[in-house]
PDB file of N, CA and C in Angstrom:
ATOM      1  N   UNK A   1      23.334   7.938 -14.475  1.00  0.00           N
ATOM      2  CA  UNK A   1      22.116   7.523 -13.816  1.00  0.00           C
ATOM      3  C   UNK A   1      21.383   8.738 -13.232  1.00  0.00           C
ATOM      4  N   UNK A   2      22.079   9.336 -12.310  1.00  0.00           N
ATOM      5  CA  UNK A   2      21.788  11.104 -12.344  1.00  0.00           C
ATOM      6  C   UNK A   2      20.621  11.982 -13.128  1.00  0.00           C
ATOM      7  N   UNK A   3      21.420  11.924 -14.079  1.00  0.00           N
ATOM      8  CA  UNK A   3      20.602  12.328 -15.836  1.00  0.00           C
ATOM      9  C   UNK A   3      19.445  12.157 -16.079  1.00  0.00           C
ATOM     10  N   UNK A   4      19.686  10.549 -16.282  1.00  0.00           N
ATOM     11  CA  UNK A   4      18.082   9.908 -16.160  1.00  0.00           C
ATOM     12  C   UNK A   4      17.284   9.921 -15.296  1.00  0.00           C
ATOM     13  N   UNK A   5      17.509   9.936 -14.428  1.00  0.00           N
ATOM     14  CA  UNK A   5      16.932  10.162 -13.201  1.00  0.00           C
ATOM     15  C   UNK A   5      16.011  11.611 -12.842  1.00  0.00           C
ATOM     16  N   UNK A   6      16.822  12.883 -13.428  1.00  0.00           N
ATOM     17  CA  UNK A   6      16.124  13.846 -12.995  1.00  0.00           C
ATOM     18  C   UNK A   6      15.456  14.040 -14.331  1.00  0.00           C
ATOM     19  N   UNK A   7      15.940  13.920 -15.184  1.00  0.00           N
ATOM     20  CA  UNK A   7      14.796  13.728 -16.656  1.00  0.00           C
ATOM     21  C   UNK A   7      13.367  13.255 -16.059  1.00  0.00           C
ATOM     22  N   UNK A   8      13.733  11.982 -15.704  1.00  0.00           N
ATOM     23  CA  UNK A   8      12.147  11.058 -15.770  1.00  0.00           C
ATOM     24  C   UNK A   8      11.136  11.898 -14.627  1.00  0.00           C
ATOM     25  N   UNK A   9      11.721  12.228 -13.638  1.00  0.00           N
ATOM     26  CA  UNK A   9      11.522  13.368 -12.525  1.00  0.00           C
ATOM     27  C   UNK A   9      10.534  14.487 -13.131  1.00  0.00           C
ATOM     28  N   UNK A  10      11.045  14.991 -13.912  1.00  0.00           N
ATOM     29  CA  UNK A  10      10.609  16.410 -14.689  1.00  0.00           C
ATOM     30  C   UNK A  10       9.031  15.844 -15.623  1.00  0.00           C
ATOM     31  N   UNK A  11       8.896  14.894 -15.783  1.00  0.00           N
ATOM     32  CA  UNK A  11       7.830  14.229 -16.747  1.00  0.00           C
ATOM     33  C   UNK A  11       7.071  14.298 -15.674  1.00  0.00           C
ATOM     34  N   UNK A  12       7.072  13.608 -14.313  1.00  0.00           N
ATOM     35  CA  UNK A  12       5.985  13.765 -13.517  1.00  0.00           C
ATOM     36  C   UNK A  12       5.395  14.956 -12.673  1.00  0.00           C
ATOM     37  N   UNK A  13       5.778  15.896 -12.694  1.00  0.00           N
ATOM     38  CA  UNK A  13       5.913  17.610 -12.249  1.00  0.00           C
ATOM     39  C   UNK A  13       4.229  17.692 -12.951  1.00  0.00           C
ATOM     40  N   UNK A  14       3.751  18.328 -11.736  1.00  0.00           N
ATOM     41  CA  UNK A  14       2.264  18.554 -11.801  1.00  0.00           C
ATOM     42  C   UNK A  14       1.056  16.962 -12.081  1.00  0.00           C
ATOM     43  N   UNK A  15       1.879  15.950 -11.455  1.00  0.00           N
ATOM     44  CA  UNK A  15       0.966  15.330 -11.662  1.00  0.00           C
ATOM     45  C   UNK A  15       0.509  14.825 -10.059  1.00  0.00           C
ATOM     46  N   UNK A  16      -1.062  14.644  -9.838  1.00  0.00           N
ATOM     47  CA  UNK A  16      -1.391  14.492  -8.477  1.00  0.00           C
ATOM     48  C   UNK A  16      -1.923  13.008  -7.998  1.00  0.00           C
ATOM     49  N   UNK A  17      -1.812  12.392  -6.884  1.00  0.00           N
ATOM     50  CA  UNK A  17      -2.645  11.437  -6.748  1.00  0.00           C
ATOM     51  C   UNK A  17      -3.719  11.540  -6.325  1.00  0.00           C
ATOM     52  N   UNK A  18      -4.607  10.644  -6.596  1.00  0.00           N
ATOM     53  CA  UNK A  18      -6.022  10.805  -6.293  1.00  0.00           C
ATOM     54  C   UNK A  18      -6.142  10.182  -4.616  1.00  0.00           C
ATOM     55  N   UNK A  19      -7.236  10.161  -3.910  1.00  0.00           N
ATOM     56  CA  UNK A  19      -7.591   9.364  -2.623  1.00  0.00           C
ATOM     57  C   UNK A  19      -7.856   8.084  -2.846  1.00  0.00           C
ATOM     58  N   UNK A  20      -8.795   7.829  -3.805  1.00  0.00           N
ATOM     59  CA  UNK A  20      -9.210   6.200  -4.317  1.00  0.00           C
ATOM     60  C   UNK A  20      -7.891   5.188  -4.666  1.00  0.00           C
ATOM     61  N   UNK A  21      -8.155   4.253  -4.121  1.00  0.00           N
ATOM     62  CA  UNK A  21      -7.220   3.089  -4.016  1.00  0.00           C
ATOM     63  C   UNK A  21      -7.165   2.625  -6.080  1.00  0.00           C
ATOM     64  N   UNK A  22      -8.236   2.932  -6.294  1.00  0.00           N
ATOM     65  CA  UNK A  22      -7.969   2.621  -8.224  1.00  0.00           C
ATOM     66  C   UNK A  22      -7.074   3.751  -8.522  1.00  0.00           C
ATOM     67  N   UNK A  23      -7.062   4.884  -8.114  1.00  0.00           N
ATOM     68  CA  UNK A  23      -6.493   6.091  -8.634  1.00  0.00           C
ATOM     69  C   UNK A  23      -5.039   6.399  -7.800  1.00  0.00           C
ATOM     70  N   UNK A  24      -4.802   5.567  -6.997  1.00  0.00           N
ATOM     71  CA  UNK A  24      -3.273   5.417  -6.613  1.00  0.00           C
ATOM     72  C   UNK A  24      -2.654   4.278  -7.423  1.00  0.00           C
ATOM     73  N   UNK A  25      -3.198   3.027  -7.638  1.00  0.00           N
ATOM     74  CA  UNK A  25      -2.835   1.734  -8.321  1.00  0.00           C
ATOM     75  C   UNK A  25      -2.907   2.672  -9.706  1.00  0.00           C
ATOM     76  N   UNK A  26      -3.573   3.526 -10.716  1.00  0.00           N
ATOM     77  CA  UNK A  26      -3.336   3.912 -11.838  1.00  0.00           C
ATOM     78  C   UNK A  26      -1.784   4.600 -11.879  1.00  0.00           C
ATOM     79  N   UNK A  27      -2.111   5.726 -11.149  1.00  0.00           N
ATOM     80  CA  UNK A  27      -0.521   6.252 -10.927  1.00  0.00           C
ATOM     81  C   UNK A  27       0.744   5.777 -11.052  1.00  0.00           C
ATOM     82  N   UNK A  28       0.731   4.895 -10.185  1.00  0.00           N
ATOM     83  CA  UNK A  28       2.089   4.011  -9.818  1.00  0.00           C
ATOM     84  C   UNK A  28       1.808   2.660 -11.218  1.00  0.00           C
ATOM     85  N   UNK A  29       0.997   2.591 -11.996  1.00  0.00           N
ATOM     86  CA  UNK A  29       1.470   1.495 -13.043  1.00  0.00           C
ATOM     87  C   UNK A  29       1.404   2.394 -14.203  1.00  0.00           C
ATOM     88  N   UNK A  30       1.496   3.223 -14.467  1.00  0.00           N
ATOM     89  CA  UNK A  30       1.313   4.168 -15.524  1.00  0.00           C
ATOM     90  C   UNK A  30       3.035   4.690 -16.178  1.00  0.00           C
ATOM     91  N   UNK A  31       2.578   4.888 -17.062  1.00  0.00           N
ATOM     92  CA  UNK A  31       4.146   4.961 -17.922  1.00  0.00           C
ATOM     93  C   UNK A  31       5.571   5.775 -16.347  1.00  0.00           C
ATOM     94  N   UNK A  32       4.753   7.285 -16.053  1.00  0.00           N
ATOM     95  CA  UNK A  32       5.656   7.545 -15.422  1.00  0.00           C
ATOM     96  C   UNK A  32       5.816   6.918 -13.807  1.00  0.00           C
ATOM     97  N   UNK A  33       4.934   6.208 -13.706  1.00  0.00           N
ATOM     98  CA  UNK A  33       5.330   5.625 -12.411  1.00  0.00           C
ATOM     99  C   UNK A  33       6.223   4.348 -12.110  1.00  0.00           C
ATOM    100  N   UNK A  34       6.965   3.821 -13.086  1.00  0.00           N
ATOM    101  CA  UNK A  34       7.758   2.783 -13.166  1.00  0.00           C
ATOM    102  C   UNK A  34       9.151   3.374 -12.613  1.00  0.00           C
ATOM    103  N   UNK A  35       9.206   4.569 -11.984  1.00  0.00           N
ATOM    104  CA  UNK A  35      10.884   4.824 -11.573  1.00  0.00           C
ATOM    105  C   UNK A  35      11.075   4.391 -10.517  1.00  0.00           C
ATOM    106  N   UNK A  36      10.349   4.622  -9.183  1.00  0.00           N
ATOM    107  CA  UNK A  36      10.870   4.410  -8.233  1.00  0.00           C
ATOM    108  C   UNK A  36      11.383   3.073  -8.253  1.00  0.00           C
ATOM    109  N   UNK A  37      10.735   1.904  -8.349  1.00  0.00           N
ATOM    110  CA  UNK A  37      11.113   0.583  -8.280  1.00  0.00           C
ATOM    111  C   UNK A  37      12.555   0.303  -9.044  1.00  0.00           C
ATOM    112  N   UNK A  38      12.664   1.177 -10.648  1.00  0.00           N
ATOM    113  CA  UNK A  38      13.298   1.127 -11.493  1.00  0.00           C
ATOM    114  C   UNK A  38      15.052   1.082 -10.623  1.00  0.00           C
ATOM    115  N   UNK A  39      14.368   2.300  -9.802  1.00  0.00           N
ATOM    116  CA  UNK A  39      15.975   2.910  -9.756  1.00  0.00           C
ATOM    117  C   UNK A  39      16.361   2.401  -7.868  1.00  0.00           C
ATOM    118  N   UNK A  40      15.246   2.190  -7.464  1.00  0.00           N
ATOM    119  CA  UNK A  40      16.004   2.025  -5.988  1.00  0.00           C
ATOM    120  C   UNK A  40      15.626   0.416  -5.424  1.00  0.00           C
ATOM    121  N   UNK A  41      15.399  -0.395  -6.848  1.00  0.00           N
ATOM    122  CA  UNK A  41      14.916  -1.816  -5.745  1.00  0.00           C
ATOM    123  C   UNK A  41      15.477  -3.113  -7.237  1.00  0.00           C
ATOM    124  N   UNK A  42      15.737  -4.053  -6.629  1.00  0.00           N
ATOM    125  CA  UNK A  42      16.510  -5.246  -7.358  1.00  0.00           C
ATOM    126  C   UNK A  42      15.231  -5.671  -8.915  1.00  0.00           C
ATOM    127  N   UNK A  43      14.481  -5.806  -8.287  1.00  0.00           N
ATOM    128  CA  UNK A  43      13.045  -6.639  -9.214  1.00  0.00           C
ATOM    129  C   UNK A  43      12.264  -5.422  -9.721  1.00  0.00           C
ATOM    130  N   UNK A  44      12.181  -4.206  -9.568  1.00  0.00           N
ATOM    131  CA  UNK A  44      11.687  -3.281 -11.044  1.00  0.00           C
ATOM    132  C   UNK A  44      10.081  -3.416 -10.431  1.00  0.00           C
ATOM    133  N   UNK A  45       9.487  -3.508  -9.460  1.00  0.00           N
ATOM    134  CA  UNK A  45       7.905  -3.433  -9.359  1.00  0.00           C
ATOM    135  C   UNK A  45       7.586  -3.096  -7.582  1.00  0.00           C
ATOM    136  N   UNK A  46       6.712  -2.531  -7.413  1.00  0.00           N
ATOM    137  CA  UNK A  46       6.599  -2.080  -6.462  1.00  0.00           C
ATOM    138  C   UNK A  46       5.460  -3.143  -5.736  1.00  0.00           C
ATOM    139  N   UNK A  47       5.787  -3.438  -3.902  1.00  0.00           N
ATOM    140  CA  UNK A  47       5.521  -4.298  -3.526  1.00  0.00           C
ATOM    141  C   UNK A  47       4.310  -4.219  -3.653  1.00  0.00           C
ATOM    142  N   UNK A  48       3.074  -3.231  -3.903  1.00  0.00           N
ATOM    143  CA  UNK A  48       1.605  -3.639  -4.008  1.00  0.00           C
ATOM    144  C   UNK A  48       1.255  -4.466  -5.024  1.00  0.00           C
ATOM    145  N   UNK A  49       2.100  -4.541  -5.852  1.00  0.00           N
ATOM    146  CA  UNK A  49       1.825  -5.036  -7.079  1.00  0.00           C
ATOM    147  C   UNK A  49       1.980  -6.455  -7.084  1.00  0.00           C
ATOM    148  N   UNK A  50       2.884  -7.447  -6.107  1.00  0.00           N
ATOM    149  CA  UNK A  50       2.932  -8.332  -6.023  1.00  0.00           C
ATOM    150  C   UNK A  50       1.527  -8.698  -5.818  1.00  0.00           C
ATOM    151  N   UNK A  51       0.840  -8.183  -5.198  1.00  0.00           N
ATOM    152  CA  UNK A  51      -0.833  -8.531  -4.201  1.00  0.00           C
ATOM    153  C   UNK A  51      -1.490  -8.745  -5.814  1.00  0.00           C
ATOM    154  N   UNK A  52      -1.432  -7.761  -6.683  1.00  0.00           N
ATOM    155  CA  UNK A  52      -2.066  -7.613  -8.034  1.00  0.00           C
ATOM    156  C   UNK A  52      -2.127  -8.709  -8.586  1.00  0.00           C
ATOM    157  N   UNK A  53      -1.082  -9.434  -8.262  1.00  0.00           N
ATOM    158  CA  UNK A  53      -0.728 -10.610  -9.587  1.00  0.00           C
ATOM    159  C   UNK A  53      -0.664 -11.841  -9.159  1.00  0.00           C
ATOM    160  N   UNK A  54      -0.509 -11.937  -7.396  1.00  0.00           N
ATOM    161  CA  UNK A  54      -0.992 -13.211  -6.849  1.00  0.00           C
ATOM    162  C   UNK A  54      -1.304 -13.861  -7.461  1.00  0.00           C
ATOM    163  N   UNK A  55      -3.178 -13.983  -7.928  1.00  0.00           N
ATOM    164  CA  UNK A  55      -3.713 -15.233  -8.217  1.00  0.00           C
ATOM    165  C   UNK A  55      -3.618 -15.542  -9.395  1.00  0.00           C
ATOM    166  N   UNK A  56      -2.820 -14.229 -10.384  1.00  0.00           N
ATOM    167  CA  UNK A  56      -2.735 -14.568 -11.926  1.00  0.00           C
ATOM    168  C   UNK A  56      -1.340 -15.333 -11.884  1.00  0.00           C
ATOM    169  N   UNK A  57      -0.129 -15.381 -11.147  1.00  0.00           N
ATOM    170  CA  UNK A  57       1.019 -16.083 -11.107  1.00  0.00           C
ATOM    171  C   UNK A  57       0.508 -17.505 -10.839  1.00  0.00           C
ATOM    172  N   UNK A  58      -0.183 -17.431  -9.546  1.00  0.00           N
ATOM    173  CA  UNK A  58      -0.206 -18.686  -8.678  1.00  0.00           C
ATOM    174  C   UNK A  58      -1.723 -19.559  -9.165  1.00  0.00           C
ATOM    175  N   UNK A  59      -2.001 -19.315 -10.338  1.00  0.00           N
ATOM    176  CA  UNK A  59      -3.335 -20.097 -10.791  1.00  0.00           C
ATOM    177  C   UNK A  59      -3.226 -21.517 -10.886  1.00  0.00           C
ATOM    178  N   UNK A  60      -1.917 -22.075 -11.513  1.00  0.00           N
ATOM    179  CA  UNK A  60      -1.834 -23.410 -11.377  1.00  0.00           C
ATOM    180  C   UNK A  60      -1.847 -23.737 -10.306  1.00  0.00           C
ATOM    181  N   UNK A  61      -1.227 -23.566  -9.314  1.00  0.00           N
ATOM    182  CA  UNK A  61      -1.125 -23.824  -8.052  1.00  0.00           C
ATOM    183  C   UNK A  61      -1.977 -23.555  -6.728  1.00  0.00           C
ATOM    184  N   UNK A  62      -3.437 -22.987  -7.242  1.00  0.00           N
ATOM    185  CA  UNK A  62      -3.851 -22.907  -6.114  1.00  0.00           C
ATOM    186  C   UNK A  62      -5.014 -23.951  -5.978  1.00  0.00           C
ATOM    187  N   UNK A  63      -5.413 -25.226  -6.505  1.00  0.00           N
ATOM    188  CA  UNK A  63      -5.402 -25.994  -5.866  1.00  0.00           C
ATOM    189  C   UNK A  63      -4.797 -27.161  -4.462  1.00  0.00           C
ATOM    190  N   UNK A  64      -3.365 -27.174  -5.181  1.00  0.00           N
ATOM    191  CA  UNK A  64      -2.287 -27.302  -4.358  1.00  0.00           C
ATOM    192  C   UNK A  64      -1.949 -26.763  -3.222  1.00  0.00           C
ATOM    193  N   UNK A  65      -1.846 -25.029  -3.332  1.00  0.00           N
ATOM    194  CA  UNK A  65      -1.790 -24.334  -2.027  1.00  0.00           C
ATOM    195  C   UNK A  65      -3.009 -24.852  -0.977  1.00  0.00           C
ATOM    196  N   UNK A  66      -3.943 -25.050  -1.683  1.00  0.00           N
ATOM    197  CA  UNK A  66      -5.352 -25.028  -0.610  1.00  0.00           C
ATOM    198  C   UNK A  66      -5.372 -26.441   0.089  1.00  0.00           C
ATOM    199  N   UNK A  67      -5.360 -27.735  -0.969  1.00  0.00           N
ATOM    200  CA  UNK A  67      -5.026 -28.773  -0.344  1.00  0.00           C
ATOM    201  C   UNK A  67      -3.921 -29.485   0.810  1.00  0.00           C
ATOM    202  N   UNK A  68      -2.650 -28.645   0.646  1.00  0.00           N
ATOM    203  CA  UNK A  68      -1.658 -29.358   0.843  1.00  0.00           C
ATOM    204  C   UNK A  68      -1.084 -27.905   2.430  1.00  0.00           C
ATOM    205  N   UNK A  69      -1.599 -26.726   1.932  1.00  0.00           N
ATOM    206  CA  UNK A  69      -1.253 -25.723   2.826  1.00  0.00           C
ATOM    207  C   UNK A  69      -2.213 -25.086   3.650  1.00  0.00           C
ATOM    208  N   UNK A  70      -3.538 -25.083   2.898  1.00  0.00           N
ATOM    209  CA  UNK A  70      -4.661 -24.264   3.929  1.00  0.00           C
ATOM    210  C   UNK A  70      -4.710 -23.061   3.427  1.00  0.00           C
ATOM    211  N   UNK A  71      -4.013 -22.508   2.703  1.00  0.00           N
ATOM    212  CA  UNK A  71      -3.783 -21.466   2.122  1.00  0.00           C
ATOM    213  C   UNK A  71      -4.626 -21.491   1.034  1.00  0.00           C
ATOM    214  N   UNK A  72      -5.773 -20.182   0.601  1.00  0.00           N
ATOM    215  CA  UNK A  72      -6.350 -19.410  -0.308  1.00  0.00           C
ATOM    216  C   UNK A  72      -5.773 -18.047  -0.457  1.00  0.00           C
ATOM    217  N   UNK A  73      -5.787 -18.152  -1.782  1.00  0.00           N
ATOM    218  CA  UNK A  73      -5.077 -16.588  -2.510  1.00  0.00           C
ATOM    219  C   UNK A  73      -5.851 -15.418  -1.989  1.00  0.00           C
ATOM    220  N   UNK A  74      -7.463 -15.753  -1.983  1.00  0.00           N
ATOM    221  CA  UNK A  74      -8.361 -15.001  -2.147  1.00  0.00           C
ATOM    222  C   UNK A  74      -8.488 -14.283  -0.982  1.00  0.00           C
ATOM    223  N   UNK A  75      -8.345 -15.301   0.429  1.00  0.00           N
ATOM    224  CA  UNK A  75      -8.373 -14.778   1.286  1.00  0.00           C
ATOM    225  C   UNK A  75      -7.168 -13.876   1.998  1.00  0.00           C
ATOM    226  N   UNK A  76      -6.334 -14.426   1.407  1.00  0.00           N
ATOM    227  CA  UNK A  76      -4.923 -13.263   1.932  1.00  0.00           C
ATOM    228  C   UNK A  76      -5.128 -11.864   1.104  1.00  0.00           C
ATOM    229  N   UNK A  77      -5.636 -12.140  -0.565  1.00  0.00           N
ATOM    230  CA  UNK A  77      -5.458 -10.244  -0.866  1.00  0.00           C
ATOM    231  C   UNK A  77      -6.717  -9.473  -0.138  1.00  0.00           C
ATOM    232  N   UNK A  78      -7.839 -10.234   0.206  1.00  0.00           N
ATOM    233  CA  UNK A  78      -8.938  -9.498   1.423  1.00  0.00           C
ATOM    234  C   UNK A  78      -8.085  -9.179   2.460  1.00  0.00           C
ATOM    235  N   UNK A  79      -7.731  -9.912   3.154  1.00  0.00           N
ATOM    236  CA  UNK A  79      -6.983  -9.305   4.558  1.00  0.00           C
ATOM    237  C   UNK A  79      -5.767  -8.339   4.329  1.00  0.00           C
ATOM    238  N   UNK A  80      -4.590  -8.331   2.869  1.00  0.00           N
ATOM    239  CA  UNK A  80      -4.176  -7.382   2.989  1.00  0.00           C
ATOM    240  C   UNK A  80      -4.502  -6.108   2.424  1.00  0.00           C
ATOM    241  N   UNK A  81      -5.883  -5.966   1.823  1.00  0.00           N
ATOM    242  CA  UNK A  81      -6.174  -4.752   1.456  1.00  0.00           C
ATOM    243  C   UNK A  81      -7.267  -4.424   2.401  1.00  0.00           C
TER     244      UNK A  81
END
């Protein structure tokens, strides 16, 4: 694991992040940005990304959420970004 580890390491050497919130989200979904999650967390994706995919997971259901909970998708990824 070691191995791989400092391999995938060496691929990202000289690469920078930008300030813009598109140009950090490119980074981290981009071929070499899949390690950290890879190697130090159970589910393989990094928690901003959950926010990403909210309303594309929860589409059936957000009638439901809104009726039954009060809850809009739309308005929680505004407040957490």
């Amino acid at each position: 694991m070691e191995k791989l580890q400092e391999k995938i390491s060496k691929v990202k050497e000289g690469i920078s992040i930008k300030d813009s919130y598109e140009e950090r989200f490119d980074f981290f979904v981009s071929n070499g940005g899949m390690v950290e999650p890879m190697f130090y967390s159970g589910d393989g994706v990094y928690d901003f990304q959950y926010l990403e995919y909210l309303e594309k997971k929860y589409k059936y259901d957000k009638e439901w959420l809104l009726n039954n909970k009060n809850f809009e998708i739309k308005h929680s990824i505004t407040i957490v970004r």
